[in-house]
N, C-alpha and C. Protein backbone atom coordinates (compact mmCIF):
# COMPACT_ATOMS: atom_id res chain seq x y z
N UNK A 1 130.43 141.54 153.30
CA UNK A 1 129.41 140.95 154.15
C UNK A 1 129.57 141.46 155.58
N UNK A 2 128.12 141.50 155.99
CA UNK A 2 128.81 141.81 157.81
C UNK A 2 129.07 140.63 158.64
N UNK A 3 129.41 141.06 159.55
CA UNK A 3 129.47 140.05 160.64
C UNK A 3 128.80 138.98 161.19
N UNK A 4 127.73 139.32 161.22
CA UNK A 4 126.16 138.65 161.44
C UNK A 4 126.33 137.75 160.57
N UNK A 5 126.75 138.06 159.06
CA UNK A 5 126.01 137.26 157.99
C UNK A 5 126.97 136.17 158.25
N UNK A 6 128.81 136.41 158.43
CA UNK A 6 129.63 135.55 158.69
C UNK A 6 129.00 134.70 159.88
N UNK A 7 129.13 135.50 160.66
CA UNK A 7 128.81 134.58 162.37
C UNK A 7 127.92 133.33 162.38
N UNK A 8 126.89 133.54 161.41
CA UNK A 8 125.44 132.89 161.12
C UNK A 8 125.80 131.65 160.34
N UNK A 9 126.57 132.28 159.47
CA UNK A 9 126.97 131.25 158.47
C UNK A 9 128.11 130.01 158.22
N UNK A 10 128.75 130.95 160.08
CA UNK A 10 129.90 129.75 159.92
C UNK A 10 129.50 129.31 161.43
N UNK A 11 128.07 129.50 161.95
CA UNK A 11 127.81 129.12 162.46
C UNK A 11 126.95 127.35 162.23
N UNK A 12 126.56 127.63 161.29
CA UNK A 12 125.73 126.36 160.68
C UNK A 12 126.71 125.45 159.95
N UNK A 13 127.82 125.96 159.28
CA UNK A 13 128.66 125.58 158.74
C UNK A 13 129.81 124.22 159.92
N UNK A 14 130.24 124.81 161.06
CA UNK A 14 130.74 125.09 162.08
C UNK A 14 129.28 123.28 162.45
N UNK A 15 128.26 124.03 162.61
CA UNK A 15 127.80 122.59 163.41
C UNK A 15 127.31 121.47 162.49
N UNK A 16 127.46 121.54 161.27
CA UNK A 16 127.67 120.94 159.75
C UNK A 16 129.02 119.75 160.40
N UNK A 17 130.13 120.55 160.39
CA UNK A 17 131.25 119.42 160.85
C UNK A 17 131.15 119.10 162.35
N UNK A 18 130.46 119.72 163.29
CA UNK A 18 130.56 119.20 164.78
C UNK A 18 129.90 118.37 164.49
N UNK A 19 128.87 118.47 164.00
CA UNK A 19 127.63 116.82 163.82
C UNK A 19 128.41 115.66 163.25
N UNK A 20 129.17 115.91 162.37
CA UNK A 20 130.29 114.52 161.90
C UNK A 20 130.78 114.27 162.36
N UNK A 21 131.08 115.00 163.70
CA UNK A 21 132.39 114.21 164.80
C UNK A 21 131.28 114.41 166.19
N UNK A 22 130.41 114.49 166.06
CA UNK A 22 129.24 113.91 167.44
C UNK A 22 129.51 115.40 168.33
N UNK A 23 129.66 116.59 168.20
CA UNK A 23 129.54 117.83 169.45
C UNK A 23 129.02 118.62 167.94
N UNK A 24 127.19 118.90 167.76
CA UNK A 24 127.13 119.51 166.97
C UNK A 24 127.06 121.17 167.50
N UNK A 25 126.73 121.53 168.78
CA UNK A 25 126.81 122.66 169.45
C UNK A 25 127.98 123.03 169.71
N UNK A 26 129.00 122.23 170.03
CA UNK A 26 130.32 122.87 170.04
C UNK A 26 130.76 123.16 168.85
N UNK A 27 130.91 122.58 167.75
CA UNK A 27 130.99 122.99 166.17
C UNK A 27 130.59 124.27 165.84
N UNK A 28 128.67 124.64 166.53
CA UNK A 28 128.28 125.77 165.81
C UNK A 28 129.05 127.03 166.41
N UNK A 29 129.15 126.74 168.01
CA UNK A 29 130.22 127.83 168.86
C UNK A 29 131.54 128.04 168.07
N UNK A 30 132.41 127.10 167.86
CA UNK A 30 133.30 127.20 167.32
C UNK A 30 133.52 127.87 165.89
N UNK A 31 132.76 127.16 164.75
CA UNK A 31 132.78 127.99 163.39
C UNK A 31 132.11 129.12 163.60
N UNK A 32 131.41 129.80 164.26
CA UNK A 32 131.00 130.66 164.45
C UNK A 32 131.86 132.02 164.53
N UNK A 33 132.93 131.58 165.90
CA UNK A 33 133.78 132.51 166.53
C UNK A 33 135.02 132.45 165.29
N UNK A 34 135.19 131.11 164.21
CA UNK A 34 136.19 131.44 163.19
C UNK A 34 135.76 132.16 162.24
N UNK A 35 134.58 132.04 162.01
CA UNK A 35 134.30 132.56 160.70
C UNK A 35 134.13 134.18 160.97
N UNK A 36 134.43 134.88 162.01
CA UNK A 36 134.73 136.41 162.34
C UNK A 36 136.25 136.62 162.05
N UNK A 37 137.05 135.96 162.61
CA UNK A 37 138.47 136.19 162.73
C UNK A 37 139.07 136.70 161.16
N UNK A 38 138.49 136.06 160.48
CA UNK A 38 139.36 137.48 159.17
C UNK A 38 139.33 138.36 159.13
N UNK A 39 138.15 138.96 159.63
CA UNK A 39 137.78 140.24 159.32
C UNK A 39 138.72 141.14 160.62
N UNK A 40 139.37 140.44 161.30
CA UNK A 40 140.16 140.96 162.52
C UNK A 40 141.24 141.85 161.66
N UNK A 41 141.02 142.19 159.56
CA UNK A 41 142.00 143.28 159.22
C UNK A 41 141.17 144.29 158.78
N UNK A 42 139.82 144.38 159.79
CA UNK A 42 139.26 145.47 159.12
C UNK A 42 138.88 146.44 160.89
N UNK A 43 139.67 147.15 161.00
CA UNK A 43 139.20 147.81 162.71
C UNK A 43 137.69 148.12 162.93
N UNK A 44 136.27 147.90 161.59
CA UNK A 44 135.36 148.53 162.09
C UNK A 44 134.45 147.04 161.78
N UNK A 45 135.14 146.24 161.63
CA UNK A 45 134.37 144.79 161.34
C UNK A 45 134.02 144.58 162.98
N UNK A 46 133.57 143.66 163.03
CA UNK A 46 133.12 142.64 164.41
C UNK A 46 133.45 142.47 165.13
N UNK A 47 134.84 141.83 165.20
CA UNK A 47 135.74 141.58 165.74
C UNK A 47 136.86 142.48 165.55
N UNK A 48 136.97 143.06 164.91
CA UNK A 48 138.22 144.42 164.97
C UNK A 48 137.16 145.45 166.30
N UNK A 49 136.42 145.81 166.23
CA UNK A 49 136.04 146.33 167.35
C UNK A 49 136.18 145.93 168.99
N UNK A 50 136.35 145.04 168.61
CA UNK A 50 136.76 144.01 170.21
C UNK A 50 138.01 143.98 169.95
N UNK A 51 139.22 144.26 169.29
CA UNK A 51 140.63 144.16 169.15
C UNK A 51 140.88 145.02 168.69
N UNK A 52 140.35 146.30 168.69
CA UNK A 52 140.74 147.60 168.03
C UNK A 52 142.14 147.86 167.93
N UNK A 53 143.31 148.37 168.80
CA UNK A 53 144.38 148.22 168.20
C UNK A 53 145.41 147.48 167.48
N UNK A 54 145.15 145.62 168.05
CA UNK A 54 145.71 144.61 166.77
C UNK A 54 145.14 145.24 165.05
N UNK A 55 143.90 145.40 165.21
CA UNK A 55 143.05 145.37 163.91
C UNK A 55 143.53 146.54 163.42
N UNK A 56 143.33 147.92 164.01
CA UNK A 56 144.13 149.01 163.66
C UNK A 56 145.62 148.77 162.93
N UNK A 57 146.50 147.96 163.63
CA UNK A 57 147.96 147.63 163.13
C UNK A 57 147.54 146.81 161.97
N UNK A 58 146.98 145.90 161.85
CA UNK A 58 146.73 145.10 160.88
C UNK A 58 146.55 145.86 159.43
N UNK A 59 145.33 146.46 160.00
CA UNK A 59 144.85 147.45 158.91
C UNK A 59 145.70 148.32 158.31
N UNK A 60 146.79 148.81 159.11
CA UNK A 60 147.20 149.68 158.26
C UNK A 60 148.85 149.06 157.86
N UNK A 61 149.24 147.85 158.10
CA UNK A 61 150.20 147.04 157.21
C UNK A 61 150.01 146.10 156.19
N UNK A 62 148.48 145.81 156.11
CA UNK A 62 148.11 144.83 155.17
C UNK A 62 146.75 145.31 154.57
N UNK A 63 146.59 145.20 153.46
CA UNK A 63 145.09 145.12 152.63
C UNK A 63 143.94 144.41 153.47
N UNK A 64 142.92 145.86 153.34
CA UNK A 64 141.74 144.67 153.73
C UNK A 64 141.46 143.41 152.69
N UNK A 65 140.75 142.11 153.44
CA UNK A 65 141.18 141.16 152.41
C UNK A 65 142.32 140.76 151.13
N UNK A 66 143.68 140.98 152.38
CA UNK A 66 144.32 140.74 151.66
C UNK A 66 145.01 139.42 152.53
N UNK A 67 146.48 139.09 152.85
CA UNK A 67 146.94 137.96 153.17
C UNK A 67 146.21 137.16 154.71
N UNK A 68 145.27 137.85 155.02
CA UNK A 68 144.26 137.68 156.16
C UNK A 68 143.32 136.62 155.95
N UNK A 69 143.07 137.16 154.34
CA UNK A 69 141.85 136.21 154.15
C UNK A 69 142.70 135.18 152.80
N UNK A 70 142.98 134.74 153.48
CA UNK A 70 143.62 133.26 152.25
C UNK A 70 143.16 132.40 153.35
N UNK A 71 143.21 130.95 152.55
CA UNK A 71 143.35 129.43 153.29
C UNK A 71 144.64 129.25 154.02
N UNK A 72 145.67 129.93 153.90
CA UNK A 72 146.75 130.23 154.42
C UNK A 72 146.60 130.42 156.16
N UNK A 73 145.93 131.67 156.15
CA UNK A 73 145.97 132.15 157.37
C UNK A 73 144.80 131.18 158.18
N UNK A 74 143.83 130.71 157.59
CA UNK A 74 142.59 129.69 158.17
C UNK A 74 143.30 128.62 158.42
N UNK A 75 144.18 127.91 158.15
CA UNK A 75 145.40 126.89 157.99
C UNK A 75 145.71 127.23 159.80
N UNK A 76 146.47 128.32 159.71
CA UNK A 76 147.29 128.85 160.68
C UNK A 76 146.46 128.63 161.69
N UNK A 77 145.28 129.82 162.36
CA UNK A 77 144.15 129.62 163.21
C UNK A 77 143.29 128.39 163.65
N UNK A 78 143.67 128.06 162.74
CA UNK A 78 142.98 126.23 163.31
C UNK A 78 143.94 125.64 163.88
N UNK A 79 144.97 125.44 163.01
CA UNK A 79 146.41 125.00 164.12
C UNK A 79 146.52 125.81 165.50
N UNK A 80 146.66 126.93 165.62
CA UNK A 80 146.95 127.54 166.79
C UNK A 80 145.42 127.10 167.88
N UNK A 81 144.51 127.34 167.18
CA UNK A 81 143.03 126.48 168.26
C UNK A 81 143.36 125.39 168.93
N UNK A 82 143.96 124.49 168.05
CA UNK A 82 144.38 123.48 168.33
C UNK A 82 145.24 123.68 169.36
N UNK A 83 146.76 124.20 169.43
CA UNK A 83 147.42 124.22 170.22
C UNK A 83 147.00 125.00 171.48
N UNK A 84 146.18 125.84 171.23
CA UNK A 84 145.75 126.49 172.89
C UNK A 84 144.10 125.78 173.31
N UNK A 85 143.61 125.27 172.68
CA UNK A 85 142.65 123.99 173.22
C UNK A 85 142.96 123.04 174.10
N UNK A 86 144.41 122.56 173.51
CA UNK A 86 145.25 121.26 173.92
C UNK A 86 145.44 121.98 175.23
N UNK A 87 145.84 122.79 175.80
CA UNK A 87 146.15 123.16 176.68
C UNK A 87 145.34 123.51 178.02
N UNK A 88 143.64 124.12 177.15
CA UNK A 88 142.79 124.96 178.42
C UNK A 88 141.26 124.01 178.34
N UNK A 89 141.56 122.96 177.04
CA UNK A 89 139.71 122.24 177.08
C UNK A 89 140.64 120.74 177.22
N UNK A 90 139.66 119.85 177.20
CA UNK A 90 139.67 118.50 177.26
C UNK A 90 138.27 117.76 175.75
N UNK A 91 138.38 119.04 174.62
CA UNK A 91 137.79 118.59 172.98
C UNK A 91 138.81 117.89 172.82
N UNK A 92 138.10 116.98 171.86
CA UNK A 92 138.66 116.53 170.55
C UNK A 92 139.72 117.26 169.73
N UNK A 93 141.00 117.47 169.58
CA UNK A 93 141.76 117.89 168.57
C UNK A 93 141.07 118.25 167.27
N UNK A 94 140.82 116.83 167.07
CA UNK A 94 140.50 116.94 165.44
C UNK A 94 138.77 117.58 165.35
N UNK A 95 138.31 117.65 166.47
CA UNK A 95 136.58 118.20 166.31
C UNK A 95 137.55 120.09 165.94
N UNK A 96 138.19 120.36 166.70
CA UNK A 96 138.24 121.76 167.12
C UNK A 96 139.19 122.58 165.97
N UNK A 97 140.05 121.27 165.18
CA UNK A 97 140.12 121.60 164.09
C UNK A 97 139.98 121.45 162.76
N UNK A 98 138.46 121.08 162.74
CA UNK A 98 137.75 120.94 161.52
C UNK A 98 136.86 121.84 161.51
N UNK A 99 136.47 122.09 163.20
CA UNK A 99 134.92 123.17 162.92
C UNK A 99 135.85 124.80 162.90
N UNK A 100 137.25 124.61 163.12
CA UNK A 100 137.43 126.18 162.78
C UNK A 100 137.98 126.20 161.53
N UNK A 101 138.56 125.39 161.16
CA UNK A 101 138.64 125.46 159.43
C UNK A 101 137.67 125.93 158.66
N UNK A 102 136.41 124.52 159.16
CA UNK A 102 135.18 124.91 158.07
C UNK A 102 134.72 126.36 158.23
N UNK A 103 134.92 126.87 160.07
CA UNK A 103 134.20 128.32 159.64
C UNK A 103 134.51 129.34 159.03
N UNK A 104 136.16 128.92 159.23
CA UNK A 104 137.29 130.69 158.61
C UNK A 104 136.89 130.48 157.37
N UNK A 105 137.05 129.36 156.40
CA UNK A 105 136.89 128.90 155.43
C UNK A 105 135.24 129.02 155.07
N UNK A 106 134.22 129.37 155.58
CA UNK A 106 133.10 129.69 155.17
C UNK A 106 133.18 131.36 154.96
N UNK A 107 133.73 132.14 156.08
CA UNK A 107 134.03 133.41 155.59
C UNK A 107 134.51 133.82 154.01
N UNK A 108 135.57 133.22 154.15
CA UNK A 108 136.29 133.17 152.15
C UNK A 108 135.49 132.87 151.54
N UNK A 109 134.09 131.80 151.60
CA UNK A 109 133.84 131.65 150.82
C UNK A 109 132.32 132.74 150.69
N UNK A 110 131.58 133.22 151.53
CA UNK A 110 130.46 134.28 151.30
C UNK A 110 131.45 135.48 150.81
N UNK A 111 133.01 135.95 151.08
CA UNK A 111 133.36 136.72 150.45
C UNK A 111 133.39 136.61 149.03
N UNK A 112 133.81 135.80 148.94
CA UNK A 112 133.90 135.41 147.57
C UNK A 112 132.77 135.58 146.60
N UNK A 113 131.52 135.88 147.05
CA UNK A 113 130.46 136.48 146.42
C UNK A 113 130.00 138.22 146.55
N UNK A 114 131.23 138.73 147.03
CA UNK A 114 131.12 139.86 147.35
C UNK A 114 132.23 140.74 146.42
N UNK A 115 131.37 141.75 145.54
CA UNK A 115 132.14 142.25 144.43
C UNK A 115 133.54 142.46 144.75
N UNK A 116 133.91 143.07 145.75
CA UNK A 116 135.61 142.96 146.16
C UNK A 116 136.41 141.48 145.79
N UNK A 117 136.05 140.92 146.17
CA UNK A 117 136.08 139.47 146.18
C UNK A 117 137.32 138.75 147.03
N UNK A 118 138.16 137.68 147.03
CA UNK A 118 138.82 137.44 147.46
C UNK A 118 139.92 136.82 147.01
N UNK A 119 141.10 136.74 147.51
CA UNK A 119 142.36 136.38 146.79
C UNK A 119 143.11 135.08 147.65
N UNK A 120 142.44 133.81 147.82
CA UNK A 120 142.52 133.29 148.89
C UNK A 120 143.95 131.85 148.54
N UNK A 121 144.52 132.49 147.79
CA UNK A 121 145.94 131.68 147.49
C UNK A 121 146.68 132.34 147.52
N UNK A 122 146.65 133.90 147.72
CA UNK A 122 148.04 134.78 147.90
C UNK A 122 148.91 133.87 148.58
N UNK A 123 150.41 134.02 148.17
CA UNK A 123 150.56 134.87 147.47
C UNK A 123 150.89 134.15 146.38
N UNK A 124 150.13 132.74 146.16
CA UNK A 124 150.19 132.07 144.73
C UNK A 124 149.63 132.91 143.56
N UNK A 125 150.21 132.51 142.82
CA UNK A 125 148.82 133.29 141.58
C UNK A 125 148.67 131.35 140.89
N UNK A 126 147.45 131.08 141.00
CA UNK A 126 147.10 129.99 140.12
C UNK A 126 146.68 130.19 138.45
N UNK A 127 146.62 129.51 137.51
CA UNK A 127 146.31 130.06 136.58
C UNK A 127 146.55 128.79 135.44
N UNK A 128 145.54 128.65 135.16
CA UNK A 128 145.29 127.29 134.54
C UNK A 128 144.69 127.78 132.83
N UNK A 129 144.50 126.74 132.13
CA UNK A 129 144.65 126.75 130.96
C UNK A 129 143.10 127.72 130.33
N UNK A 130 142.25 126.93 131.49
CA UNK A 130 140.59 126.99 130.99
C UNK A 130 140.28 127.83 132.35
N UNK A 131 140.59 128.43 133.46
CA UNK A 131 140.37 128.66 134.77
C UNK A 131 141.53 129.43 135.51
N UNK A 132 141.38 130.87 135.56
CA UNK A 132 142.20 131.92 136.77
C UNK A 132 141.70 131.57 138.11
N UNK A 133 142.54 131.16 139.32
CA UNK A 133 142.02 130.60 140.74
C UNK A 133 142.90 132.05 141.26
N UNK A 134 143.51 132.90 141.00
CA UNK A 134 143.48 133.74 141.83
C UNK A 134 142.78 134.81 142.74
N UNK A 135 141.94 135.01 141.92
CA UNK A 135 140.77 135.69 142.58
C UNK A 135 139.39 135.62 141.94
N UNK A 136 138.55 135.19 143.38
CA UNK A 136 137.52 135.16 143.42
C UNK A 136 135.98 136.27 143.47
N UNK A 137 135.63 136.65 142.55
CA UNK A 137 134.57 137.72 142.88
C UNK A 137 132.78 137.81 142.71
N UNK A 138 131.99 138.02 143.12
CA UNK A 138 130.49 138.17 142.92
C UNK A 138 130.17 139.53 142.69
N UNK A 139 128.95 139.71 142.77
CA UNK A 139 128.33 141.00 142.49
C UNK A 139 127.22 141.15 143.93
N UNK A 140 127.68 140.68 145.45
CA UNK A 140 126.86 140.97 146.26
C UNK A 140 127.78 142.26 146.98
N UNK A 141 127.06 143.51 147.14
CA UNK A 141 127.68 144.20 147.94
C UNK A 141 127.58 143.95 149.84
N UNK A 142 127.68 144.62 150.67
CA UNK A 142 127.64 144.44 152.09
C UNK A 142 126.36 145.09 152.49
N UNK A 143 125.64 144.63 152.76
CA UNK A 143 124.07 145.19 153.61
C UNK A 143 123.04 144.61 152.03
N UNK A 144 123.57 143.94 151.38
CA UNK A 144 122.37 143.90 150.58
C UNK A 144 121.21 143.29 150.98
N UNK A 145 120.12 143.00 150.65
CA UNK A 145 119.01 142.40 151.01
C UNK A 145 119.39 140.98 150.98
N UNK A 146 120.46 140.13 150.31
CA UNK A 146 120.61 138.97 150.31
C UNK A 146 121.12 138.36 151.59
N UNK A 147 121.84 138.99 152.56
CA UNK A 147 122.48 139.00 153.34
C UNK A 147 121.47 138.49 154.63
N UNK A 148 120.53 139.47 154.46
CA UNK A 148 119.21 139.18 155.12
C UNK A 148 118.73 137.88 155.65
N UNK A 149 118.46 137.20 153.90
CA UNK A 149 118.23 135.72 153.87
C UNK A 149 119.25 134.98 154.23
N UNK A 150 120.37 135.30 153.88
CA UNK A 150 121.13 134.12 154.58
C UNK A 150 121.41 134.01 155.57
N UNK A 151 121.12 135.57 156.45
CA UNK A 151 120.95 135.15 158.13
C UNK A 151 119.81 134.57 158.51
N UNK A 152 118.45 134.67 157.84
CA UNK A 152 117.20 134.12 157.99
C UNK A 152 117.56 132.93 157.88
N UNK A 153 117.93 132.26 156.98
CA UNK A 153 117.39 130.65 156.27
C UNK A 153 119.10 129.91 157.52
N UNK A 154 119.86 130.66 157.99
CA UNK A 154 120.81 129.76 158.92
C UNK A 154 120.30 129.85 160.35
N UNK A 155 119.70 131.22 160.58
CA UNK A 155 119.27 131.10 161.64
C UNK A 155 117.80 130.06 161.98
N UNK A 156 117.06 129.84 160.98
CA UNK A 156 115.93 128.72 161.22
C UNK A 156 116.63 127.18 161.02
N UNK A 157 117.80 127.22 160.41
CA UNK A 157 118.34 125.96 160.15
C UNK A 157 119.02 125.41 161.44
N UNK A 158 119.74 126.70 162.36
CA UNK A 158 120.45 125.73 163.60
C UNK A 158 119.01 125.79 164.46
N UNK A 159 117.98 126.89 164.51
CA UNK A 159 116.91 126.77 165.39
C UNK A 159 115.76 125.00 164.90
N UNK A 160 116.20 124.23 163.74
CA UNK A 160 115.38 123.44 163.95
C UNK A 160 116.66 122.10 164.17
N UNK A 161 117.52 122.20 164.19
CA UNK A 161 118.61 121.49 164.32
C UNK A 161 118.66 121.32 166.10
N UNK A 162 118.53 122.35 166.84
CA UNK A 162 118.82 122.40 168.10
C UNK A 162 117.62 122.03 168.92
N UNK A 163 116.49 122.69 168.24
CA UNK A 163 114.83 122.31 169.06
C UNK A 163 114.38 121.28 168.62
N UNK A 164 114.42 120.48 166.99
CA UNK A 164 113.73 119.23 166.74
C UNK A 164 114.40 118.22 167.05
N UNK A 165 115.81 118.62 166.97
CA UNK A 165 116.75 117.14 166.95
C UNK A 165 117.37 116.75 167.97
């Protein structure tokens, strides 16, 4: 998926949980700016372009979508929000770490419809009787036409969220 489609999507996602804790614009800011940060192991993603040499190092010690994109590392980044929030805003703790959860955690999950797919319990392997949870995969590639719509149908969703409500 690109960036856009993330940004968009953990943007709505993002003001999905700010609206449950009353800052639905700070939510959409927030899941927004998480739901990029995985892709910080790919140097030509979104945000690897704005961090080109972290992302560069990244990239070339770890798999794209590999221990980057687990609930693991979304775990981590919300905690650390938390701890440098606490320090430079006067949010809610718990607003700032729910709307970056939900957004990193919206990334994993549009990957997860993307034929690569995702492995978001590394380095568990789950594996159940009726159900493999280790990896997740779809059949959407990156630029498909679907991608389109789901920047369409989020972008009219925070535009009637923000102008009607």
């Amino acid at each position: 998926m690109y960036g856009v489609t993330h940004l968009s999507f953990g943007a709505v996602v993002g003001c999905i949980a700010g609206q449950c804790l009353g800052y639905p614009f700070v939510g959409a800011v927030v899941g927004g700016i998480a739901s990029i940060i995985p892709d910080i192991d790919h140097p030509y993603s979104l945000i690897g372009k704005l961090f080109r040499p972290l992302s560069s190092w990244i990239y070339s010690e770890f798999d794209h979508r590999g221990c980057i994109h687990t609930i693991w590392f979304c775990m981590f980044i919300s905690i650390l929000a938390v701890i440098v929030s606490r320090s430079f805003f006067s949010l809610s703790l718990i607003m700032i770490f729910t709307c970056m959860l939900s957004g990193a955690l919206s990334h994993l999950l549009l990957d997860s419809f993307n034929f690569t797919g995702v492995r978001p319990f590394l380095p568990l392997v789950l594996r159940g009787k009726w159900i493999q949870l280790n990896e997740f995969k779809g059949t959407i590639r990156s630029g498909d036409s679907i991608e389109g719509l789901i920047i369409i149908v989020c972008m009219i969703g925070l535009f009637i969220r923000f102008y009607y409500m």
